[in-house]
Protein backbone atom coordinates (compact mmCIF):
# COMPACT_ATOMS: atom_id res chain seq x y z
CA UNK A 1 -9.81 -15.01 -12.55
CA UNK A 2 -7.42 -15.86 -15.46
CA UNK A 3 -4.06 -15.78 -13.76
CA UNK A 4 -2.85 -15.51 -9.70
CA UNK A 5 0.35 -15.47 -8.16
CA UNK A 6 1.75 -15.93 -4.69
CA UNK A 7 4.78 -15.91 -2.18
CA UNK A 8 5.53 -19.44 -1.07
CA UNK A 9 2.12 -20.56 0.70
CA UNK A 10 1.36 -23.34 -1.52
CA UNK A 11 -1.31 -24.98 0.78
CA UNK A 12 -3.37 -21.58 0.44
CA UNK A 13 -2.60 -21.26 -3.10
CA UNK A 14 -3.85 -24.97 -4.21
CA UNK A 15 -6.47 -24.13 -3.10
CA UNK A 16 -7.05 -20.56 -4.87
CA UNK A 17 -5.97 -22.27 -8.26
CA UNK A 18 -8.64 -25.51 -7.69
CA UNK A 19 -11.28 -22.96 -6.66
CA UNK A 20 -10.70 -20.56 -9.24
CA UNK A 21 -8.95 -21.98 -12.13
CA UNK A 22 -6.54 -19.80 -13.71
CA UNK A 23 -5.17 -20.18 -17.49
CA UNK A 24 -2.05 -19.22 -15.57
CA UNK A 25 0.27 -19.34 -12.05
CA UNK A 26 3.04 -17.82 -10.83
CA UNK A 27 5.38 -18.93 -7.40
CA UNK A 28 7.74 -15.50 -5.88
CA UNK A 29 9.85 -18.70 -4.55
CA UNK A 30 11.60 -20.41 -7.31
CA UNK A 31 12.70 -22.83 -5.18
CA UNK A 32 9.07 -24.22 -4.48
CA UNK A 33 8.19 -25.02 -8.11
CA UNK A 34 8.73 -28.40 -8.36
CA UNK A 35 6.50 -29.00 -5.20
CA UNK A 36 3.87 -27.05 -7.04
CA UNK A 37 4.15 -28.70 -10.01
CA UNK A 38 3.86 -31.97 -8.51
CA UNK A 39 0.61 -30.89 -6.50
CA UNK A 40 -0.94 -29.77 -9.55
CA UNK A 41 -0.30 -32.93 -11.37
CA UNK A 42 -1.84 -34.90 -8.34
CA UNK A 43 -4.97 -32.81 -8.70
CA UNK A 44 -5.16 -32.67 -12.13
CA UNK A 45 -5.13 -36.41 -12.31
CA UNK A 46 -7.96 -36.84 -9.39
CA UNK A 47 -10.23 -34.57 -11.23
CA UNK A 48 -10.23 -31.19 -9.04
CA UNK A 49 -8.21 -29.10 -11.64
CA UNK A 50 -10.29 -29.20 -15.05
CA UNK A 51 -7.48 -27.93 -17.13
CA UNK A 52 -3.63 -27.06 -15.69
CA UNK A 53 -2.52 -23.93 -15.93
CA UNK A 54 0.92 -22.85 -17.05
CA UNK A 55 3.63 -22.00 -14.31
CA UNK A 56 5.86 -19.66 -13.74
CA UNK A 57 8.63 -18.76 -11.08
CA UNK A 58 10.52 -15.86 -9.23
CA UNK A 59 10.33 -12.29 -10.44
CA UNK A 60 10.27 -12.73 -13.76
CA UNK A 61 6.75 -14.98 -13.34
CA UNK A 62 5.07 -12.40 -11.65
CA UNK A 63 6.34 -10.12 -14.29
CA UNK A 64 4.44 -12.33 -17.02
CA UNK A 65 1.83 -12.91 -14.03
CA UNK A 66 0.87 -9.01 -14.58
CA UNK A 67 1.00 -8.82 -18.18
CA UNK A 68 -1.00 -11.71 -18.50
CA UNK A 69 -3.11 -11.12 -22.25
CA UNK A 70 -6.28 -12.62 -21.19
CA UNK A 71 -6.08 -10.00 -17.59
CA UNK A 72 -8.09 -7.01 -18.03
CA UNK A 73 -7.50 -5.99 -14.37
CA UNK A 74 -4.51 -6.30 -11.96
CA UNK A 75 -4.92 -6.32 -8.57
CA UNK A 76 -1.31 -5.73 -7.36
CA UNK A 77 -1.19 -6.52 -3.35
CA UNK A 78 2.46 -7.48 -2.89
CA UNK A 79 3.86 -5.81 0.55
CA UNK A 80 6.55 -3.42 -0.49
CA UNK A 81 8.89 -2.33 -3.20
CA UNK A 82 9.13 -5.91 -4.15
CA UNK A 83 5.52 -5.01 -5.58
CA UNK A 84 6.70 -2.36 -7.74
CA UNK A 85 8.12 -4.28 -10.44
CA UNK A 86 5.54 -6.35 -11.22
CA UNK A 87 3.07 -3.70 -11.55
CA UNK A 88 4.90 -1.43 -14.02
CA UNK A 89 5.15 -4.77 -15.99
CA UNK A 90 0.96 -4.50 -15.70
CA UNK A 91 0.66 -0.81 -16.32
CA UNK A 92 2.74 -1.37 -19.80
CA UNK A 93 0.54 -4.17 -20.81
CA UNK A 94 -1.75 -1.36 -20.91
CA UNK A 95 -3.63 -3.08 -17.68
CA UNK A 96 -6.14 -1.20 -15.19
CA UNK A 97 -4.66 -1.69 -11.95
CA UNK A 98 -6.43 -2.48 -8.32
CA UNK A 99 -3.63 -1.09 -6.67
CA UNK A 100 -3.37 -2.52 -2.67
CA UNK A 101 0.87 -1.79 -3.29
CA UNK A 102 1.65 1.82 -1.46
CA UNK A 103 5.07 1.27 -2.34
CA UNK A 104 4.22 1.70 -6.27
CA UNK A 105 3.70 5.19 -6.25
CA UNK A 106 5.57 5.93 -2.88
CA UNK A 107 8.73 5.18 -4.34
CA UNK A 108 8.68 5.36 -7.86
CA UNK A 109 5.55 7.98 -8.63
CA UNK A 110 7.83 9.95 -10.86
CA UNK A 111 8.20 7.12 -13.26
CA UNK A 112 4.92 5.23 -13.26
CA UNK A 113 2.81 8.28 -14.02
CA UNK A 114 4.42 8.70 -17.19
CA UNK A 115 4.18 5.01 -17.50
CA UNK A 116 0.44 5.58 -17.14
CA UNK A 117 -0.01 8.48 -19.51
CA UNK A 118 2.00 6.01 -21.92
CA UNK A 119 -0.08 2.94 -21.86
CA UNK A 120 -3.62 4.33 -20.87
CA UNK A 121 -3.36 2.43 -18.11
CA UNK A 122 -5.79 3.54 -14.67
CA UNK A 123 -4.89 3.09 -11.14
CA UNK A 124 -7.71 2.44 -8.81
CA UNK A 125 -7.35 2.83 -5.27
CA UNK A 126 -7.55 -0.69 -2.84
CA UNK A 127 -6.84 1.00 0.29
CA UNK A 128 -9.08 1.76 2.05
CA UNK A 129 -8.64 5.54 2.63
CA UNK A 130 -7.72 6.00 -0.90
CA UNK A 131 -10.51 4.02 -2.03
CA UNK A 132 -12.27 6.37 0.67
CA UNK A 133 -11.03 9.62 -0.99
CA UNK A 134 -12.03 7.83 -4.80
CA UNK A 135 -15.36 6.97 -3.61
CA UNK A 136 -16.31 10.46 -2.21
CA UNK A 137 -15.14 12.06 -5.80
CA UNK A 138 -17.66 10.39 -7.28
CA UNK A 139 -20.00 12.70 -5.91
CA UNK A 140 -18.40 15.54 -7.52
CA UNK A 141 -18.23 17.99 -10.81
CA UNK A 142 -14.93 15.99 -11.38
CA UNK A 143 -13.45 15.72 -14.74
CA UNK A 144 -13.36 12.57 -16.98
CA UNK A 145 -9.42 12.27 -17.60
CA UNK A 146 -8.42 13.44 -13.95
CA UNK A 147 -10.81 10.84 -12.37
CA UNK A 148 -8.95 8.12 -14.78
CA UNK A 149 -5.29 9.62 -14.77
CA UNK A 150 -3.80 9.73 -11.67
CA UNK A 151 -1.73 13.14 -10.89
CA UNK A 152 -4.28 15.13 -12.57
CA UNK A 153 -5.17 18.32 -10.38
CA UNK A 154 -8.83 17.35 -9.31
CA UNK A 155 -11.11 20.39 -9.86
CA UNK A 156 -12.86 21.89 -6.94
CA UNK A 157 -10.86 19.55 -4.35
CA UNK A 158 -9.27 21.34 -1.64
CA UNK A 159 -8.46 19.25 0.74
CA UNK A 160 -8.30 15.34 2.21
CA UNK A 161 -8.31 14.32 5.60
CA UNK A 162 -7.15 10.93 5.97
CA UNK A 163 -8.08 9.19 9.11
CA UNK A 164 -5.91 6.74 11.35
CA UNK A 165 -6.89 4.41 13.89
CA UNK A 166 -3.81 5.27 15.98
CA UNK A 167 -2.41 1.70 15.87
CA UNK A 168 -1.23 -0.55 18.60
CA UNK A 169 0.48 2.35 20.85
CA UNK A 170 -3.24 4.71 20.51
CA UNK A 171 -3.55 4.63 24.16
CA UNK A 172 -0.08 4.84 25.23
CA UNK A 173 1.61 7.28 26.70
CA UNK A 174 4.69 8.61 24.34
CA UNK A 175 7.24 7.91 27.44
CA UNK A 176 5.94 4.34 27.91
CA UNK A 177 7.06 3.24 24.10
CA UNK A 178 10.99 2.93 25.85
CA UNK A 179 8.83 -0.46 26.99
CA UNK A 180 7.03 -1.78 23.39
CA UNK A 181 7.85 -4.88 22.11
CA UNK A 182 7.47 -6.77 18.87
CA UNK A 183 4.01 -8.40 20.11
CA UNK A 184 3.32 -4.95 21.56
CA UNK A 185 3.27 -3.36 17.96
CA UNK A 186 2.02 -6.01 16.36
CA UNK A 187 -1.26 -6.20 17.80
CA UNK A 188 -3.44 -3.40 15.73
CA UNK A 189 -6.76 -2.33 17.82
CA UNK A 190 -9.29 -2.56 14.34
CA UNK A 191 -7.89 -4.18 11.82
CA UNK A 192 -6.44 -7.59 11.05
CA UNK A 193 -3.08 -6.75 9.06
CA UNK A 194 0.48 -8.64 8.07
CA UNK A 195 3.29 -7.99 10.52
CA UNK A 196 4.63 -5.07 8.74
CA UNK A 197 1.88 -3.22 7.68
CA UNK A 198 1.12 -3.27 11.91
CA UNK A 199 3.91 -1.90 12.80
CA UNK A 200 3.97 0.35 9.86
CA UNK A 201 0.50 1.35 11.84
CA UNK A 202 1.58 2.06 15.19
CA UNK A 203 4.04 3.99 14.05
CA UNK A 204 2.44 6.15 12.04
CA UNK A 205 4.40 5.76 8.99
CA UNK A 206 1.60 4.10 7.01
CA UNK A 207 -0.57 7.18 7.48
CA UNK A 208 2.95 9.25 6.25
CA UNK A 209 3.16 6.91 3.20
CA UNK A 210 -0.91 7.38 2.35
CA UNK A 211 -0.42 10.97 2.13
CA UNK A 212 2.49 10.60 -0.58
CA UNK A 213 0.40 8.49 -2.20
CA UNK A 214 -2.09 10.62 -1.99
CA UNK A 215 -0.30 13.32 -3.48
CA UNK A 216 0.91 11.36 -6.51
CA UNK A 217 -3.21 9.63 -6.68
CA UNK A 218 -5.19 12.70 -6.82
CA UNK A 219 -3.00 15.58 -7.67
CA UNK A 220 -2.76 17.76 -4.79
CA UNK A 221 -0.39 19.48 -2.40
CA UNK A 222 0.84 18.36 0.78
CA UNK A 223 -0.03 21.09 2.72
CA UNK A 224 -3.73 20.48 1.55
CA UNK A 225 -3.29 17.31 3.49
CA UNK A 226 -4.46 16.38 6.81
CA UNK A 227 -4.03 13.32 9.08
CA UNK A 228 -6.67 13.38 11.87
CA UNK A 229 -6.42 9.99 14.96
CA UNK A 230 -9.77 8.53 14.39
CA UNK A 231 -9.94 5.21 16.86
CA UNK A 232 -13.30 3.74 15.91
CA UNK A 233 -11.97 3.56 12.33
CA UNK A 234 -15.33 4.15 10.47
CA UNK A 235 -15.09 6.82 8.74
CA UNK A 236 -12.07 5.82 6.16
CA UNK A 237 -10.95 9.27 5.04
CA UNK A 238 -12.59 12.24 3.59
CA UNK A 239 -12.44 15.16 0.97
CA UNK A 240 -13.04 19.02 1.39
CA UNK A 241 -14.50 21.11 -1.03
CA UNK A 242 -14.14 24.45 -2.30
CA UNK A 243 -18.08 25.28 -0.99
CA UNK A 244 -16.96 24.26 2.52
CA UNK A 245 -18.09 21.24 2.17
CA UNK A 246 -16.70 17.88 3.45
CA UNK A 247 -17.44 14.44 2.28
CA UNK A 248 -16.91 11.43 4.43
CA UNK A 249 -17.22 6.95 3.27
CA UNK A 250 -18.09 5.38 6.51
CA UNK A 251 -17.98 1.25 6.68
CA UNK A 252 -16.76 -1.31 9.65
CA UNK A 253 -13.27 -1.97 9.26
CA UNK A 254 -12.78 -4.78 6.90
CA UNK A 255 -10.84 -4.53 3.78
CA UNK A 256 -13.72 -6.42 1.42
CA UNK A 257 -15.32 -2.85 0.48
CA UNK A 258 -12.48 -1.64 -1.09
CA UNK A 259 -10.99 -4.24 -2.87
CA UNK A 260 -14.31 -4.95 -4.19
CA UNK A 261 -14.97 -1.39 -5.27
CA UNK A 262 -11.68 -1.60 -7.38
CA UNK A 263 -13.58 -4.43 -9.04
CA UNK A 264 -16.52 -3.52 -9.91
CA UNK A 265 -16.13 0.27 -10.79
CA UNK A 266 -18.10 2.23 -11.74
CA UNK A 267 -21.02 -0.21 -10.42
CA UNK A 268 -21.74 -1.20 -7.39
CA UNK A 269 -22.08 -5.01 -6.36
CA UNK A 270 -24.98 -6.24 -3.70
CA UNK A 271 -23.76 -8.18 -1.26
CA UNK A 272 -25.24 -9.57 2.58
CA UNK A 273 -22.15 -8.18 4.26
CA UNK A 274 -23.22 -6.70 7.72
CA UNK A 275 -24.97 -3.22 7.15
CA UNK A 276 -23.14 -0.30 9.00
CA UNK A 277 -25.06 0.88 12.30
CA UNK A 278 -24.51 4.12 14.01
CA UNK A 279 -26.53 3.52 16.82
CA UNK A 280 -24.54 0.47 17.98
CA UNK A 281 -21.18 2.79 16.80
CA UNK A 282 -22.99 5.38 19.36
CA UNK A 283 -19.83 7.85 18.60
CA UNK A 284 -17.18 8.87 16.22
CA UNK A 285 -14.30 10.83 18.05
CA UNK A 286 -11.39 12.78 16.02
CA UNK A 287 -7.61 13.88 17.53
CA UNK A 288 -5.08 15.53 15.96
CA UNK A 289 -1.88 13.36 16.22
CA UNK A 290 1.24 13.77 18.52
CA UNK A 291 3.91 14.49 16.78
CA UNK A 292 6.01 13.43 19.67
CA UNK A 293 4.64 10.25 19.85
CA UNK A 294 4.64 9.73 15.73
CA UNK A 295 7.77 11.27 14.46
CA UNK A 296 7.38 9.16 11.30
CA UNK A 297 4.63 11.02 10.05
CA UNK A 298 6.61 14.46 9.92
CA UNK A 299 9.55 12.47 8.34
CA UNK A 300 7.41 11.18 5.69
CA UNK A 301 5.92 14.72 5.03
CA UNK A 302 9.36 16.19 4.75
CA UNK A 303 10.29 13.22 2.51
CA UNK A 304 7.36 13.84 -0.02
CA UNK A 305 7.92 17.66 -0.16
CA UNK A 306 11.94 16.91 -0.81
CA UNK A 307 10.21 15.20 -3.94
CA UNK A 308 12.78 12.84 -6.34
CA UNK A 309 14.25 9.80 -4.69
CA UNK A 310 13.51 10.88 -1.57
CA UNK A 311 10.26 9.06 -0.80
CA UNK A 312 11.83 5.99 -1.91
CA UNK A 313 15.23 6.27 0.48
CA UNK A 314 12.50 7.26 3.21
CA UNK A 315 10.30 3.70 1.77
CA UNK A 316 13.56 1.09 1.25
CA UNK A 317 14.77 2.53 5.21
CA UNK A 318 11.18 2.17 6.86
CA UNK A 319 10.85 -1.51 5.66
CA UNK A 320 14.44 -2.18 6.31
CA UNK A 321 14.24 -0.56 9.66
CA UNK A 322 10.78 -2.35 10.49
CA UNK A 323 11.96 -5.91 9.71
CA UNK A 324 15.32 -5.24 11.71
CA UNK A 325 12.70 -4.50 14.18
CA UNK A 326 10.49 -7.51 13.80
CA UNK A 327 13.92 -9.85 13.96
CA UNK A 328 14.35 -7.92 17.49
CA UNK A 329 17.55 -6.52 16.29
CA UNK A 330 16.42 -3.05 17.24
CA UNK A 331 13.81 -1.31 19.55
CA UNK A 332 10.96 0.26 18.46
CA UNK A 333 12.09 3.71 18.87
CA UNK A 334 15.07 3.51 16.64
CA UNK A 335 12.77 2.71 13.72
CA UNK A 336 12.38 6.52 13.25
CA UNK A 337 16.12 7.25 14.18
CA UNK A 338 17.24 5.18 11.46
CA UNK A 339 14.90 6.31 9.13
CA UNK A 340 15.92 10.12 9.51
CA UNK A 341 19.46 9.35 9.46
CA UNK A 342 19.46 7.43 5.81
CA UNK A 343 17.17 10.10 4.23
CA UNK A 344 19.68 12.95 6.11
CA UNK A 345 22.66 10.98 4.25
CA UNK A 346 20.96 11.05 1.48
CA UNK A 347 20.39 14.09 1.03
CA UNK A 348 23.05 15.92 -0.92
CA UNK A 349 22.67 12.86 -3.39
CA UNK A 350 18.76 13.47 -4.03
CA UNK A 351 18.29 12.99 -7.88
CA UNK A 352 14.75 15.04 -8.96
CA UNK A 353 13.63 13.59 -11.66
CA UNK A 354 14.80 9.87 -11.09
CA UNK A 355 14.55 7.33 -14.23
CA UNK A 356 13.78 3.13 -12.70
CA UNK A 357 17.33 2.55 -12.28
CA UNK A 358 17.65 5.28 -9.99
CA UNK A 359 14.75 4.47 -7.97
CA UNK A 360 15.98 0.75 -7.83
CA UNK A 361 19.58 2.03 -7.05
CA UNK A 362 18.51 4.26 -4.34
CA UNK A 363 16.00 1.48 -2.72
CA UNK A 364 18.78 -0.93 -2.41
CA UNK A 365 21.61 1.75 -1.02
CA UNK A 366 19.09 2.64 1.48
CA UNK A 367 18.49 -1.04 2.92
CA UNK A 368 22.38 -1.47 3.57
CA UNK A 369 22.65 1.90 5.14
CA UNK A 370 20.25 1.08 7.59
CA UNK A 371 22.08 -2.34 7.57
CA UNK A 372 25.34 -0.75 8.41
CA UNK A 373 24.26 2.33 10.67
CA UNK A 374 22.78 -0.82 13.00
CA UNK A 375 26.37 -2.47 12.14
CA UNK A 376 28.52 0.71 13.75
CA UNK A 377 25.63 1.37 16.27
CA UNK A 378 22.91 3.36 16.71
């Protein structure tokens, strides 16, 4: 580990840098640094940090974070768009990227696949149904620059089925969500998540953003896309092939497998983790999901197919939306409301082939018109 960056938990990150040791550091919160700095100093001098690394601050530190010469892997995990930045910084350092960011692709795929072709740059899945999906190519005829370029047609691939757990509201009734609150759709059934990627979960978007992802990862059509309701969240998505066949990666629901796949590719690493039993499993159940009940998934669909700057007004107003929701300023129900109404407005103003400015532009119009629809009333 030659260089790590964080948000503003400095407890959690002395320790990272003690137990690691990076040649570098980077703090999101400017404001923090001189704490930091003093806190390194303190360790330095008692012995528990060997030699101090250089710091950096605030978006231009994660920048040089991500670029770092000595990295020969990125593993980009900040929630967002705020994560975008920082790994186009990576991907023109010429940097293979662990990529745990949806937003990267979601709202600015048109750009950073260039980007990619340009530097040489791969993009390895961290989610887990993308790593899913990766993982299960493995096992087929599939060619040397699409399984390293991402947007590359993938030969003989014609289909993916990515499975969702069905979030917080699975077992709810669509006409009882008038009654969800914040610690309602915060609580996830399987897996232990940050605040917005929950409700991002129960609402069905985060299954609508892995299938633009998906699109822009592997090369293939929406409508060769499937979502399927999945509650025992085992099997983490799956591929169809054009013999019929259907390829699944099974695992307990922990987010280790992945992220450690990213980092040891093409090998795989031993390790005592807990071995996957069916038996105690004792079934795997699939649904198709309710539309009613997860409008964000159709909006997300219709989004991705739009192409452009669409799936990054439909991004910027889902995490705009979501923390409006998480502050309590709106119910659950208007996430989707709002969401629809900013990518309706935007519309007529759709740019196809967007350059970074227009992406940024377009992220940042989006926020305030969910901002101000809330303003003027829903």
């Amino acid at each position: 580990m030659v260089a790590l960056s964080a948000g503003k938990n400095l407890d959690l990150f002395l320790d990272q840098i003690k137990n690691h040791q990076p040649e570098a550091v980077a703090l999101a919160d400017k404001n923090l640094l001189p704490q930091l700095k003093e806190r390194l100093d303190t360790v330095s001098k008692n012995g528990t940090l060997f030699n101090p690394p250089e710091v950096f601050g605030g978006a231009e530190g994660l920048d040089i974070i991500a670029g770092w010469d000595h990295a020969d892997l990125v593993v980009t995990g900040i929630v967002g768009c705020a994560g975008l930045l920082p790994t186009l910084s990576a991907i023109r350092a010429g940097k293979d990227i662990a990529l745990a960011n949806k937003e990267t692709l979601i709202a600015a795929g048109p750009v950073v696949l260039p980007e990619l072709k340009k530097s040489g740059s791969r993009l390895l899945p961290a989610d887990s149904e993308h790593s899913a999906i990766f993982q299960c190519l493995q096992g087929t005829p599939w060619a040397e620059n699409a399984r390293l370029s991402t947007g590359i047609p993938t030969p003989g691939l014609t289909g993916i089925i990515l499975t969702a757990s069905g979030g917080a509201f699975r077992d709810w009734a669509a006409e009882d969500l008038s009654k969800a609150t914040v610690a309602d759709a915060t609580s996830h059934p399987n897996w232990s998540m940050g605040r917005k990627i929950t409700v991002d979960s129960a609402t069905l978007m985060n299954k609508g953003l892995e299938v633009i992802e998906a699109h822009y990862l592997f090369g293939i059509d929406y409508d060769q896309i499937d979502i399927v309701i999945h509650p025992q969240s085992i099997i983490h998505s799956m591929i169809e092939l054009n013999d019929s066949s259907v390829l699944a990666q099974l695992g307990w629901p922990d987010m280790k497998l992945p992220i450690l796949y990213c980092l040891s590719w093409p090998s795989r690493i031993e390790t005592p983790w807990r071995k996957l039993n069916l038996p105690e499993i004792s079934k795997l159940t699939f649904n198709s999901p309710d539309t009613d009940k997860y409008p964000c998934m159709e909006l997300a669909f219709a989004a991705g197919k739009a192409g452009g700057t669409m799936p990054a007004v439909l991004n910027a107003s889902n995490e705009e939306a979501v923390a409006q929701f998480l502050e309590e300023k709106i119910h659950f129900l208007e996430i989707p409301k709002l969401i629809e109404f900013v990518c309706d407005l935007h519309r007529n103003n759709l740019i196809k082939s967007p350059s970074l400015s227009d992406v940024l532009e377009v992220d940042k119009w989006a926020r305030l018109a969910v901002q101000d629809k809330i303003k003027k009333g829903l």
